[in-house]
N, C-alpha and C. Protein backbone atom coordinates (compact mmCIF):
# COMPACT_ATOMS: atom_id res chain seq x y z
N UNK A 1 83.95 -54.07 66.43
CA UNK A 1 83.35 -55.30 65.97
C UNK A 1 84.40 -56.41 66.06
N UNK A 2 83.87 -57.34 66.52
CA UNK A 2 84.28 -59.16 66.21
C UNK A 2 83.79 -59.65 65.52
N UNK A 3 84.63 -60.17 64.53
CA UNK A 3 84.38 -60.96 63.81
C UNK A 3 85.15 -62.30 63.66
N UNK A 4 84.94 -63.62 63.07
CA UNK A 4 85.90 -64.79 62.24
C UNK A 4 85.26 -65.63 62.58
N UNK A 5 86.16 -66.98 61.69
CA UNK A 5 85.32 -67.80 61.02
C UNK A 5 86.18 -69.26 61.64
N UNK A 6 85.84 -70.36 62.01
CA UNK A 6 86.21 -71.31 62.44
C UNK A 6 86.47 -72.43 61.17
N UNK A 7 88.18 -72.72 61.25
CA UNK A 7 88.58 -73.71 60.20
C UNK A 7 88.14 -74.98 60.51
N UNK A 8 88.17 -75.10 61.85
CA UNK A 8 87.88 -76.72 62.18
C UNK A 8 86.65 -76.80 61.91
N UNK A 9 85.85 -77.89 60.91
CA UNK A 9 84.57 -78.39 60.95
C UNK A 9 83.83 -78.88 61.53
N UNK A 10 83.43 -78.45 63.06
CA UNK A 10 83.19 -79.29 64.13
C UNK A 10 82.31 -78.30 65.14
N UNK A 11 81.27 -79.05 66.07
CA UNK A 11 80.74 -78.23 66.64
C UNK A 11 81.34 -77.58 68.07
N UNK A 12 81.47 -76.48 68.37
CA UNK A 12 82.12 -76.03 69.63
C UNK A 12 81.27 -74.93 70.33
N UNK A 13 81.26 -75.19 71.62
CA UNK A 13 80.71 -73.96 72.45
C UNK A 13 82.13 -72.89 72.53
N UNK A 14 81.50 -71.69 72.20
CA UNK A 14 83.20 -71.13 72.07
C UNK A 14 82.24 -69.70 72.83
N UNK A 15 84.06 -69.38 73.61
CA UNK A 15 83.88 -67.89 73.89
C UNK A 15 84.73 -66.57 73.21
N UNK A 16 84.36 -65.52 73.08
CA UNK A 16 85.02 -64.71 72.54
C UNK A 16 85.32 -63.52 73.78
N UNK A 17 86.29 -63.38 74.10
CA UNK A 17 86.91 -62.05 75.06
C UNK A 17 87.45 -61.07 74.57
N UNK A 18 87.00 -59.90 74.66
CA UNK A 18 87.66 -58.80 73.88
C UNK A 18 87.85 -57.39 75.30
N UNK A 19 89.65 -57.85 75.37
CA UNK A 19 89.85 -57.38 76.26
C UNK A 19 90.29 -55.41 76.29
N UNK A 20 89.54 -54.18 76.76
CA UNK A 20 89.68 -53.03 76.52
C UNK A 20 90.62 -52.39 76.98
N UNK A 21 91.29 -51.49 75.80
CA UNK A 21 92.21 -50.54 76.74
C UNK A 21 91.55 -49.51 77.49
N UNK A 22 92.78 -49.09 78.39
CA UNK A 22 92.53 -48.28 79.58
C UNK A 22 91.66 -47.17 78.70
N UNK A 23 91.20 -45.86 79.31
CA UNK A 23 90.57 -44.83 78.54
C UNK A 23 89.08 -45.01 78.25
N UNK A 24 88.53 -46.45 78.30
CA UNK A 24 87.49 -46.66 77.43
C UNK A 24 86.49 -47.40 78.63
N UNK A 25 85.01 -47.15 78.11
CA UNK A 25 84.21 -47.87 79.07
C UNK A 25 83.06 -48.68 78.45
N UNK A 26 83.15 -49.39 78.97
CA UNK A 26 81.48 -50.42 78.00
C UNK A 26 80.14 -49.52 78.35
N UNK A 27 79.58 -49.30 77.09
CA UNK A 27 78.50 -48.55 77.04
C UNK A 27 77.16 -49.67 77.47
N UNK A 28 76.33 -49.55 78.70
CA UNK A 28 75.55 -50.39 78.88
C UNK A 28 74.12 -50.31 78.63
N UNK A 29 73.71 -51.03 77.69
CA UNK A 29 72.70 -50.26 77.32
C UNK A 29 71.39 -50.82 77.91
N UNK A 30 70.91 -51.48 78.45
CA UNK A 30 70.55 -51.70 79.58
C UNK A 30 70.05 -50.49 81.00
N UNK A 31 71.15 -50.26 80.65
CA UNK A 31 70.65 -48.75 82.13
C UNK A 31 70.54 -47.87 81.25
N UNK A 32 69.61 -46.80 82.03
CA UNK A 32 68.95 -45.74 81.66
C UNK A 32 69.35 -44.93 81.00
N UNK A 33 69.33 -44.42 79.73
CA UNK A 33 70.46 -43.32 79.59
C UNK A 33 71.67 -43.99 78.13
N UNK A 34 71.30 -45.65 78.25
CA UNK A 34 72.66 -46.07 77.29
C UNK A 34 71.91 -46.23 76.20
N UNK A 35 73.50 -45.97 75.59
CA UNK A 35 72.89 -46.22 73.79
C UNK A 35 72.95 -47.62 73.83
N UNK A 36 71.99 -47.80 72.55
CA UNK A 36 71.80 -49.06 72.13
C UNK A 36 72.92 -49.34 70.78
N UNK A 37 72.73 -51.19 70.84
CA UNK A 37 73.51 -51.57 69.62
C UNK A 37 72.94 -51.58 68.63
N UNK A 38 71.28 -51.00 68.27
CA UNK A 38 70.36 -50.76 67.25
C UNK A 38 70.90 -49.75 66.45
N UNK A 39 71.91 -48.55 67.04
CA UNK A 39 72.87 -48.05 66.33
C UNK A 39 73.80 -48.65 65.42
N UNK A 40 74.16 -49.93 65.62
CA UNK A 40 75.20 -50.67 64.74
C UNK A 40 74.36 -51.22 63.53
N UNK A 41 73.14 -51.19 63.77
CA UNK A 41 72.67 -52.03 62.34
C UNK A 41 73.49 -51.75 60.78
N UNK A 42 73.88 -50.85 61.00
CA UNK A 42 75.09 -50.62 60.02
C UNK A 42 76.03 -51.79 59.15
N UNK A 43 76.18 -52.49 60.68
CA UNK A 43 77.37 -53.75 60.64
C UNK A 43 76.72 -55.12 59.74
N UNK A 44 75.19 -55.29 60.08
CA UNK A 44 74.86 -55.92 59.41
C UNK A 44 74.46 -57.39 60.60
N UNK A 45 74.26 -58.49 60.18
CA UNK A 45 74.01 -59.57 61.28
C UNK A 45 74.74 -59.87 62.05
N UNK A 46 74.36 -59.79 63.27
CA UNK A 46 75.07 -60.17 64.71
C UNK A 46 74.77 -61.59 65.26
N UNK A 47 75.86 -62.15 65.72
CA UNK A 47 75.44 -63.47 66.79
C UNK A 47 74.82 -63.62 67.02
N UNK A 48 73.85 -64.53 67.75
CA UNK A 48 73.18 -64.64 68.64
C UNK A 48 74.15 -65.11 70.21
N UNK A 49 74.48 -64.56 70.78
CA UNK A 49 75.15 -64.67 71.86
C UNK A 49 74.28 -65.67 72.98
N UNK A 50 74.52 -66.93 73.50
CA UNK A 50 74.08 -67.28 74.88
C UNK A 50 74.09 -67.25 75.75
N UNK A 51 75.10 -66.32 76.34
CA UNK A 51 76.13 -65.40 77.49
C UNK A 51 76.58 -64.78 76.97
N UNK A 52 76.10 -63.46 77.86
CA UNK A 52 77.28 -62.28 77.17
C UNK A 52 77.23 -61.35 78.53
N UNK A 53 78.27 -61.22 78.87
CA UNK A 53 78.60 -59.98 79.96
C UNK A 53 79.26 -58.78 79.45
N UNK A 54 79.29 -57.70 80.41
CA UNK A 54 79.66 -56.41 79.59
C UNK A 54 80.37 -55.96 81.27
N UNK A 55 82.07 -56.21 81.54
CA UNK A 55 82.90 -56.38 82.81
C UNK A 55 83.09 -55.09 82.41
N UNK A 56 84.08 -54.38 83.64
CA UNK A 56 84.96 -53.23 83.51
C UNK A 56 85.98 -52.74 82.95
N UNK A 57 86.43 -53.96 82.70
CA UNK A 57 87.73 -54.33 81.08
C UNK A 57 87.80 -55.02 80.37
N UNK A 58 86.39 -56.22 80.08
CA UNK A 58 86.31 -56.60 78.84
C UNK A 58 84.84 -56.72 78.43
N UNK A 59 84.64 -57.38 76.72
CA UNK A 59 83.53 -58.03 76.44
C UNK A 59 83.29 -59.21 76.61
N UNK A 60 82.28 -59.71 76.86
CA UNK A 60 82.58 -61.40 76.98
C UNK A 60 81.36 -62.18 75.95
N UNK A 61 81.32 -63.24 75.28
CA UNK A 61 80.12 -64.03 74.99
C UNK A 61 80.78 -65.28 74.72
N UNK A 62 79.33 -65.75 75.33
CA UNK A 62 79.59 -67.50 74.94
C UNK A 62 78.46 -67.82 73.42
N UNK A 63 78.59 -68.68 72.66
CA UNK A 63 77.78 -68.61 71.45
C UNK A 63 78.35 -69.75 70.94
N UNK A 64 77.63 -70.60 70.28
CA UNK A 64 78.03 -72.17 69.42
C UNK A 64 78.26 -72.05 68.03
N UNK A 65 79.12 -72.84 67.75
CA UNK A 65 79.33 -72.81 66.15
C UNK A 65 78.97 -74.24 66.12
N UNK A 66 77.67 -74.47 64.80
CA UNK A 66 77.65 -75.72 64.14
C UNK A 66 78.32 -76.44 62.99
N UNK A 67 79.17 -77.43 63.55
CA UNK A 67 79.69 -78.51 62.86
C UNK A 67 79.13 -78.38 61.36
N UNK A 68 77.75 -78.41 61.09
CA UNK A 68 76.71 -78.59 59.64
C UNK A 68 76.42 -77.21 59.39
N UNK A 69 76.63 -76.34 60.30
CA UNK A 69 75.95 -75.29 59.63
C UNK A 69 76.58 -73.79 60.10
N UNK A 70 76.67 -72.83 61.05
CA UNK A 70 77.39 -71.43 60.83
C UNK A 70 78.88 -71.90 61.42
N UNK A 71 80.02 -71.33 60.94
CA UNK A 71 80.97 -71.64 61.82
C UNK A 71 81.91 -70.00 61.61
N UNK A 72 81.12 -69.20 61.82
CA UNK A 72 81.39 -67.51 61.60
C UNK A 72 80.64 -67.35 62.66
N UNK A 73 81.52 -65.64 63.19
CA UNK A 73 80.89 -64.90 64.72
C UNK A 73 80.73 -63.76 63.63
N UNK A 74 79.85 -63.05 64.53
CA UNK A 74 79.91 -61.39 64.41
C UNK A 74 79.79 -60.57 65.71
N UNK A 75 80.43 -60.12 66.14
CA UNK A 75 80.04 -59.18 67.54
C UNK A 75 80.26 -58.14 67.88
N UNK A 76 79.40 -57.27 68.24
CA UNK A 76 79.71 -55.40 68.52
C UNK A 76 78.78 -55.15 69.55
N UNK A 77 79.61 -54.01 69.73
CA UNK A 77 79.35 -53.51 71.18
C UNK A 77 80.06 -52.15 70.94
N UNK A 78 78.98 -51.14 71.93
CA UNK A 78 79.46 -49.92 72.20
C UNK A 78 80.50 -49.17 73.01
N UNK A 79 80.99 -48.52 73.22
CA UNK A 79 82.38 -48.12 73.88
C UNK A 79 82.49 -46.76 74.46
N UNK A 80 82.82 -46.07 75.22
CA UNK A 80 82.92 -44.21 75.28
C UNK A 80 84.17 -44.15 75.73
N UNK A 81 84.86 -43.34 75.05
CA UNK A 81 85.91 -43.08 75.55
C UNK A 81 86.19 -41.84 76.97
N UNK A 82 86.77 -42.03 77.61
CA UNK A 82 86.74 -41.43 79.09
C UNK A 82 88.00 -40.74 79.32
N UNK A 83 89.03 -40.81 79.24
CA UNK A 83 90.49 -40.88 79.67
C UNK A 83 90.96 -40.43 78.44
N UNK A 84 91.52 -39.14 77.71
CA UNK A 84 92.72 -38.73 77.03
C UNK A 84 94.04 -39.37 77.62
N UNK A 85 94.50 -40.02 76.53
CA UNK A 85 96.05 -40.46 76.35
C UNK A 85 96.07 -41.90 75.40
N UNK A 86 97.75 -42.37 75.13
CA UNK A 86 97.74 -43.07 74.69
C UNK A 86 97.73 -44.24 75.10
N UNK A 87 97.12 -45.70 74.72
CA UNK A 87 97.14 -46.82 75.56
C UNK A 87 97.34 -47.71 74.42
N UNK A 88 97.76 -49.38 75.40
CA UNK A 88 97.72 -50.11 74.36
C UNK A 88 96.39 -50.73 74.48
N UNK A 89 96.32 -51.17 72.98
CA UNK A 89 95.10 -52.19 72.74
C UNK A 89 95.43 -53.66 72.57
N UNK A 90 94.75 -54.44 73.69
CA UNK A 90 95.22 -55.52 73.99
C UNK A 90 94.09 -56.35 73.15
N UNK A 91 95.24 -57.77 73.49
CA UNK A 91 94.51 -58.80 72.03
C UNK A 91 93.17 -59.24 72.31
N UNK A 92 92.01 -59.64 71.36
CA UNK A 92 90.80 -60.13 71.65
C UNK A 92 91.59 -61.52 71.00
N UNK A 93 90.55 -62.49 72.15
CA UNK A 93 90.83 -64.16 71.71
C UNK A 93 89.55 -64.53 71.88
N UNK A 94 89.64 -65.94 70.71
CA UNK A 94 87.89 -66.74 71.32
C UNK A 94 88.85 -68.26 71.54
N UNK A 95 87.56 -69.08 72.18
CA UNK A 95 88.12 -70.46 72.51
C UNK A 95 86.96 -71.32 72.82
N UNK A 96 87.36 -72.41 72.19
CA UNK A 96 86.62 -73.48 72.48
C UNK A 96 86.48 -73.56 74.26
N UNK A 97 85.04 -73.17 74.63
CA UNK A 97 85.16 -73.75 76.24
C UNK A 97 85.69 -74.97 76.79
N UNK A 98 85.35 -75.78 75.88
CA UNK A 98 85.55 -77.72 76.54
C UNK A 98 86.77 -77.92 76.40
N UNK A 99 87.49 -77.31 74.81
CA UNK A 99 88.70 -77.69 74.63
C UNK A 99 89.54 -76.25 73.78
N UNK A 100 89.81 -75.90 75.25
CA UNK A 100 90.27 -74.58 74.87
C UNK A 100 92.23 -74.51 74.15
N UNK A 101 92.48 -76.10 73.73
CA UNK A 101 93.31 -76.41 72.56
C UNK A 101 92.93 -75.72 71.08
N UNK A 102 91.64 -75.18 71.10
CA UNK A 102 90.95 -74.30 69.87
C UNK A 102 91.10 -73.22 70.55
N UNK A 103 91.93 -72.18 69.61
CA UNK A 103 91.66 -70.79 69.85
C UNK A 103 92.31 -70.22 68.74
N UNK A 104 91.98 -68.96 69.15
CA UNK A 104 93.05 -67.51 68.52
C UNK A 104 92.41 -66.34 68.46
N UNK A 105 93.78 -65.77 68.61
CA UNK A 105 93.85 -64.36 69.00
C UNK A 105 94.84 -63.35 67.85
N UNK A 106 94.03 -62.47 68.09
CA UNK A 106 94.55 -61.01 67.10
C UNK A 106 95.70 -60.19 68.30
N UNK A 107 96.32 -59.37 67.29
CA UNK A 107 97.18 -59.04 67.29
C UNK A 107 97.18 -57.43 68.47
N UNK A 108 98.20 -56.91 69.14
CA UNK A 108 98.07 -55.95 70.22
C UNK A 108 98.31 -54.46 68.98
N UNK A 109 97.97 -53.51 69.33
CA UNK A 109 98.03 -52.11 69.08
C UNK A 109 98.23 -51.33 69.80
N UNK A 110 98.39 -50.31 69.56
CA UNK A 110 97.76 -48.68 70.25
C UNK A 110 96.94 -48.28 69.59
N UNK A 111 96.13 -47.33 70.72
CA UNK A 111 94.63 -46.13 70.36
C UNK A 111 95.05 -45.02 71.15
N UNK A 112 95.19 -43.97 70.54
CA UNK A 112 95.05 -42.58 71.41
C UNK A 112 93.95 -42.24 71.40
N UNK A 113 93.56 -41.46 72.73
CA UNK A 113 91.99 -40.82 72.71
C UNK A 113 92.61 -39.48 72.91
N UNK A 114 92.05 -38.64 72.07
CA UNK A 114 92.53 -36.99 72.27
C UNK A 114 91.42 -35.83 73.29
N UNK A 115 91.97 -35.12 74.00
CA UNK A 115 91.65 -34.63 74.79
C UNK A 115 90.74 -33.55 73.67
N UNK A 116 89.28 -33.83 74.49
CA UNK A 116 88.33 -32.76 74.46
C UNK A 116 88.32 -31.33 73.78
N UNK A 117 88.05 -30.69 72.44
CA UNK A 117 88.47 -29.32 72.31
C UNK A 117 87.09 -28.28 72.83
């Protein structure tokens, strides 16, 4: 999940990129066979996304925050892990499209995926 909340009071078309480590694949749910994010209802309210792609190494959406009224994301998406070993987990950032002087980004990690018993 993505989540946060925009300090500036102002309206922005913003994107959020959430870039994946190696090991892992976007679950598409769309084709035949994929799980859905009706599984996450868990998480609770999601974006409404106005673009959203699902690449080979990242997430992508475009989605507006209003100046008067939401200036919070929420976003999830499914994942499978493929590849045992350790990798790093690289930073997710969002940004103002027009004035991509608005942003930020979280911090890098590691994820091990453990091999199959």
């Amino acid at each position: 999940m993505i989540h946060g909340e925009s300090k500036e009071k102002r309206s922005q078309q913003a994107m959020v990129v959430d870039l994946l480590p190696a090991g892992f694949e976007l679950e598409n749910e769309r084709l035949e066979g994929g799980r859905s994010r009706e599984e996450l209802r868990w998480i609770g309210d999601l974006t409404k996304a106005k673009h959203e792609e699902l690449r080979d190494d990242r997430y992508v959406a475009a989605f507006d925050l209003d100046r008067y009224g939401r200036q919070t994301f929420r976003f999830a998406y499914l994942v499978r892990a493929v590849s045992p070993g350790e990798f790093t987990l690289p930073a997710s950032y969002v940004e103002d499209m027009y004035q991509p002087t608005y942003f930020a980004r979280t911090g890098m990690s590691r994820v091990t995926i453990l091999p199959q018993e």
